[in-house]
C-alpha atoms as a PDB file:
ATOM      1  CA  UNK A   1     102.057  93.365 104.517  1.00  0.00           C
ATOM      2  CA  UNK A   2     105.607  94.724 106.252  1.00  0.00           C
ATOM      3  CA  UNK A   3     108.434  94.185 105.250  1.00  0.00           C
ATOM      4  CA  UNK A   4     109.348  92.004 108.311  1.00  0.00           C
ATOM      5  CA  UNK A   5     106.665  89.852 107.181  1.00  0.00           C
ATOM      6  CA  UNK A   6     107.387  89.356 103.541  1.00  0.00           C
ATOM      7  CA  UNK A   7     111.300  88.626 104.436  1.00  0.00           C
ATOM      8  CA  UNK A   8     109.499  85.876 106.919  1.00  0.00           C
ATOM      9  CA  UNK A   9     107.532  84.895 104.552  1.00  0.00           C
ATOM     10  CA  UNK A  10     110.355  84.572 102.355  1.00  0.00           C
ATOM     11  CA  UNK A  11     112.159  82.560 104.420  1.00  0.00           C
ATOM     12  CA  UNK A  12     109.249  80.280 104.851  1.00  0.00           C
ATOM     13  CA  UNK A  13     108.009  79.652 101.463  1.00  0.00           C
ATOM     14  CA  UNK A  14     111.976  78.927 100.290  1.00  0.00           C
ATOM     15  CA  UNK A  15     112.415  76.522 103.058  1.00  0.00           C
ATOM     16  CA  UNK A  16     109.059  75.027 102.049  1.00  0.00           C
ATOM     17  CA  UNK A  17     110.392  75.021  98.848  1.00  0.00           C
ATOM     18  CA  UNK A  18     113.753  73.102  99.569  1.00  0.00           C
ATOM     19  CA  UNK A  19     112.288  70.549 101.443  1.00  0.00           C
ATOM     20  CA  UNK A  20     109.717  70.311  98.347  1.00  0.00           C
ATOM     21  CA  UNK A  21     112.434  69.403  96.240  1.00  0.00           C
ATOM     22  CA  UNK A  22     114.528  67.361  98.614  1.00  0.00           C
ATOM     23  CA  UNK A  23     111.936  64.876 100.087  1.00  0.00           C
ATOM     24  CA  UNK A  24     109.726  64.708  96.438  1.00  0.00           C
ATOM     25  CA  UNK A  25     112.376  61.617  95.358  1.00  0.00           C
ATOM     26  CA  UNK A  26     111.404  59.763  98.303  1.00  0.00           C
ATOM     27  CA  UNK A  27     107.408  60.453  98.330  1.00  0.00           C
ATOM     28  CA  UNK A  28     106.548  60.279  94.884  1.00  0.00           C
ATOM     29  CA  UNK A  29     105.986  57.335  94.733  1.00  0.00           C
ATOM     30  CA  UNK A  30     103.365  57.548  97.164  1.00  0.00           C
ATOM     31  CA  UNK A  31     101.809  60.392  96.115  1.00  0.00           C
ATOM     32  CA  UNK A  32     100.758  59.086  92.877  1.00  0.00           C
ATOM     33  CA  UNK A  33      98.493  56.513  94.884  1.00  0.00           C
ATOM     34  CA  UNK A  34      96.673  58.873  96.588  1.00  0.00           C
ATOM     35  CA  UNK A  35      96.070  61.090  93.840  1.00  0.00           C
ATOM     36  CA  UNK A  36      98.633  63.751  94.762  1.00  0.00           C
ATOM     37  CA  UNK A  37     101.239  63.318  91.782  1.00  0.00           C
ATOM     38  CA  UNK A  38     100.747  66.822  90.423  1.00  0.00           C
ATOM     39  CA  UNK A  39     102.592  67.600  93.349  1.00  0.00           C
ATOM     40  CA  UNK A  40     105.704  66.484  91.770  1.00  0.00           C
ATOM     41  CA  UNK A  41     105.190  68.528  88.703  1.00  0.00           C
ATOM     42  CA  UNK A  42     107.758  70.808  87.253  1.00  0.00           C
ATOM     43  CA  UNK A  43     105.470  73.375  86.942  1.00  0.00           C
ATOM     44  CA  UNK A  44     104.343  73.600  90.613  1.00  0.00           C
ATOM     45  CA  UNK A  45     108.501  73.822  91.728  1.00  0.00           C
ATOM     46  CA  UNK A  46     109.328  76.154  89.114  1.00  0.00           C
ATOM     47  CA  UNK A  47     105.756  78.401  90.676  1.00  0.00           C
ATOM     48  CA  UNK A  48     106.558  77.944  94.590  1.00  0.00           C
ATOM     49  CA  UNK A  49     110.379  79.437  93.487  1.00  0.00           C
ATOM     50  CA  UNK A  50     108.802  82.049  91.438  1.00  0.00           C
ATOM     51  CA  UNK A  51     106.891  82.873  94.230  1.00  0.00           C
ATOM     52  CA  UNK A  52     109.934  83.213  96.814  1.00  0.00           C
ATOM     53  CA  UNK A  53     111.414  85.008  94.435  1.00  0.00           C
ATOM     54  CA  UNK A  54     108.628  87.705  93.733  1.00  0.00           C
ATOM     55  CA  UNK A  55     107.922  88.133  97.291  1.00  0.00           C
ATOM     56  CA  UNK A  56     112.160  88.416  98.041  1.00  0.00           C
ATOM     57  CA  UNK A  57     112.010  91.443  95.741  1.00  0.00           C
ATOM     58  CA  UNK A  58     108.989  93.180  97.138  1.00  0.00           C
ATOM     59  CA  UNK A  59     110.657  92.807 100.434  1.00  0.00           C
ATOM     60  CA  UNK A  60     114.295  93.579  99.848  1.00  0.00           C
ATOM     61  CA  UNK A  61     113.234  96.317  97.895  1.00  0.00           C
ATOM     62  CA  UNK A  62     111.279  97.860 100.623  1.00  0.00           C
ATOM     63  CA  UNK A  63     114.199  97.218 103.033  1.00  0.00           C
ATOM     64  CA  UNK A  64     116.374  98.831 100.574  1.00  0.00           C
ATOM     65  CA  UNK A  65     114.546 102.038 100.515  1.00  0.00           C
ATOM     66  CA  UNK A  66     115.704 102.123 104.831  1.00  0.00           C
ATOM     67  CA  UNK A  67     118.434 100.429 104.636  1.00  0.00           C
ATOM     68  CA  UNK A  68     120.152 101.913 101.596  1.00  0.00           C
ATOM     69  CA  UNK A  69     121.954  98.218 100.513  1.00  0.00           C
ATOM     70  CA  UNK A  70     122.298  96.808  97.644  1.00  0.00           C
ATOM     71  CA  UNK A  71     123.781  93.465  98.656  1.00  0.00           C
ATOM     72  CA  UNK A  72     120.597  91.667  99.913  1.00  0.00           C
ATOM     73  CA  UNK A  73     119.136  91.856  96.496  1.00  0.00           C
ATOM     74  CA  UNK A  74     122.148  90.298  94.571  1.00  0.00           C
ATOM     75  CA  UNK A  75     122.169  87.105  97.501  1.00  0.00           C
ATOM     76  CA  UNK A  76     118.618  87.152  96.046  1.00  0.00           C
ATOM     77  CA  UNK A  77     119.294  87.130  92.552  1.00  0.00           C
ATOM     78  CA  UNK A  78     122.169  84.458  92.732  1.00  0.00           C
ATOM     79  CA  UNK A  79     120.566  82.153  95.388  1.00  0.00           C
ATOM     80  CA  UNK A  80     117.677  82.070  92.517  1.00  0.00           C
ATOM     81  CA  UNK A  81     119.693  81.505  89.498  1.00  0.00           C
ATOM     82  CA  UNK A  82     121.217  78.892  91.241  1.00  0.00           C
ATOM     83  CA  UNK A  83     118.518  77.327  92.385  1.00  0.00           C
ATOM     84  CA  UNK A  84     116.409  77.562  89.345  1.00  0.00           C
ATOM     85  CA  UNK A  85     119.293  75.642  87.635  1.00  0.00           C
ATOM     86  CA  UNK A  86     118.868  72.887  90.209  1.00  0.00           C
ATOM     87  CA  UNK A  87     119.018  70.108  87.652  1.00  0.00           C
ATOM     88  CA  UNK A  88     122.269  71.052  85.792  1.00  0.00           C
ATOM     89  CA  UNK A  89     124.736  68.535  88.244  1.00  0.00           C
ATOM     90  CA  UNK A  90     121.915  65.819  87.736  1.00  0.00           C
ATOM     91  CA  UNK A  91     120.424  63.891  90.367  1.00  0.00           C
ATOM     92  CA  UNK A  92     123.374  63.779  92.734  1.00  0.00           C
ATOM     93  CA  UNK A  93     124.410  67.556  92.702  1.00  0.00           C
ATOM     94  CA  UNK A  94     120.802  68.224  92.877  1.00  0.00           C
ATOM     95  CA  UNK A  95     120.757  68.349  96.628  1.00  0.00           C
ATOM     96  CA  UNK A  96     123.550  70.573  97.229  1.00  0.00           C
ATOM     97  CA  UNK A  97     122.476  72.681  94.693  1.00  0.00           C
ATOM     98  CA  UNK A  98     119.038  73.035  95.809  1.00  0.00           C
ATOM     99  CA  UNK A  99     120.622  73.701  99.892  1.00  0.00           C
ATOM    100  CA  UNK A 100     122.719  76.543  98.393  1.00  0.00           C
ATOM    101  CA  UNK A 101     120.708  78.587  96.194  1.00  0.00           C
ATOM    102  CA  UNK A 102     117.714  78.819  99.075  1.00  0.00           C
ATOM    103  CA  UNK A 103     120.509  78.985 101.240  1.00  0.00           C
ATOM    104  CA  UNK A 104     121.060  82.479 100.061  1.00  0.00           C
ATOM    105  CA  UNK A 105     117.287  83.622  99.144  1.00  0.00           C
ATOM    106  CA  UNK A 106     117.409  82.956 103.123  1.00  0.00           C
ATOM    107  CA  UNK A 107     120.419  84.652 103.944  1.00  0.00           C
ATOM    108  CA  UNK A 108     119.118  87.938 101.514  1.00  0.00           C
ATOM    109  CA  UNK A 109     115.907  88.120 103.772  1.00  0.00           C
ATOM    110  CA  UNK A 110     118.374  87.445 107.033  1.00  0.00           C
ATOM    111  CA  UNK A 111     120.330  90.463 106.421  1.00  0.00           C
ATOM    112  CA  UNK A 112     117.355  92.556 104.688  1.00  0.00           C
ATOM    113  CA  UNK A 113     115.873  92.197 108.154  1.00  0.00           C
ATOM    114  CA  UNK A 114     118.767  92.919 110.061  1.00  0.00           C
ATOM    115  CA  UNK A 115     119.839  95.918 108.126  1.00  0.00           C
ATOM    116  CA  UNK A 116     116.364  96.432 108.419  1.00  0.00           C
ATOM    117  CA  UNK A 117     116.791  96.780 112.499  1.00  0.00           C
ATOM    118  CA  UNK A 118     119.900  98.689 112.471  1.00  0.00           C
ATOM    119  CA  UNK A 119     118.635 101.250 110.013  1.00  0.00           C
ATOM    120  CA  UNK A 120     115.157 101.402 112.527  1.00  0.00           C
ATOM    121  CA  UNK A 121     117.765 101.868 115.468  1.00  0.00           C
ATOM    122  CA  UNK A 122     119.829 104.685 114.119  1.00  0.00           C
ATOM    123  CA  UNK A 123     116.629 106.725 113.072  1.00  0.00           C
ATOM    124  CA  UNK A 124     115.207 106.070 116.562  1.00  0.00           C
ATOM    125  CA  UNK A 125     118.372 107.071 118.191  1.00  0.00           C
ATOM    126  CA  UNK A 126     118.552 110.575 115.982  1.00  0.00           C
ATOM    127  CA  UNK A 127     115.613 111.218 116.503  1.00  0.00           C
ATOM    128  CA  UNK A 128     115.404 110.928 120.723  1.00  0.00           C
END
C-alpha cells in the first residue's frame, strides 16, 4: 500500500469509527434483536481506534521520510489520546470529544498528504 492510500484509509476507518461511536446510543437497542450486540462492545471501539491509529503511523511515518515534518504525527498522537479518553466528560461530553480527537487523526492524514504533494512537487520541479 502507498502512502496516499493508508492516509485515505485513515481517514476512512476514523470516520467509520466516529460515526461508530456516535450513532451506537441510538441503534443498540436494535442491534441486540438481531443478534448484532457485540457490535457495541468496548472491545471492538477500542480495536477499530487501534486500528486508525496503527495505520496513521505507518502512513505519517512514510510521509515523514518526504516530507521531513514532524507535526502530522503529534495531530496523530493527540487526536488519539483524546479520543481514546472519550468517556472521561460522560455521556454528554462524549460527542464532542469523540468529533475532536478523529477530528485531528483526520486533519494528521490531511496535511501528511498535502505535505506529501508539495514535497512530490518540489522534487519534480528540481529535477526538470
Amino acid at each position: 500500500m502507498t502512502q496516499r492510500s493508508l492516509d485515505k484509509t485513515g481517514i476512512w476507518v476514523t470516520t467509520l469509527c466516529a460515526l461508530h461511536c456516535l450513532l451506537l446510543p441510538v441503534i443498540l437497542p436494535m442491534l441486540s434483536l438481531i443478534g448484532l450486540s457485540f457490535i457495541g462492545e468496548e472491545l471492538l471501539e477500542r480495536t477499530i481506534l487501534s486500528i486508525s491509529l496503527i495505520v496513521g503511523f505507518v502512513a505519517l511515518m512514510i510521509g515523514m521520510r518526504k516530507h521531513l515534518r514532524f507535526y502530522p504525527l503529534l495531530l496523530l498522537f493527540a487526536g488519539g489520546v483524546i479520543y481514546w479518553h472519550k468517556d472521561s466528560l460522560g455521556e454528554i461530553g462524549e460527542p464532542a470529544i469523540i468529533l475532536l480527537g478523529a477530528s485531528l487523526i483526520v486533519a494528521a492524514h490531511w496535511v501528511n498528504l498535502r505535505l506529501t504533494r508539495a514535497a512530490d512537487v518540489l522534487v519534480a520541479k528540481a529535477t526538470s
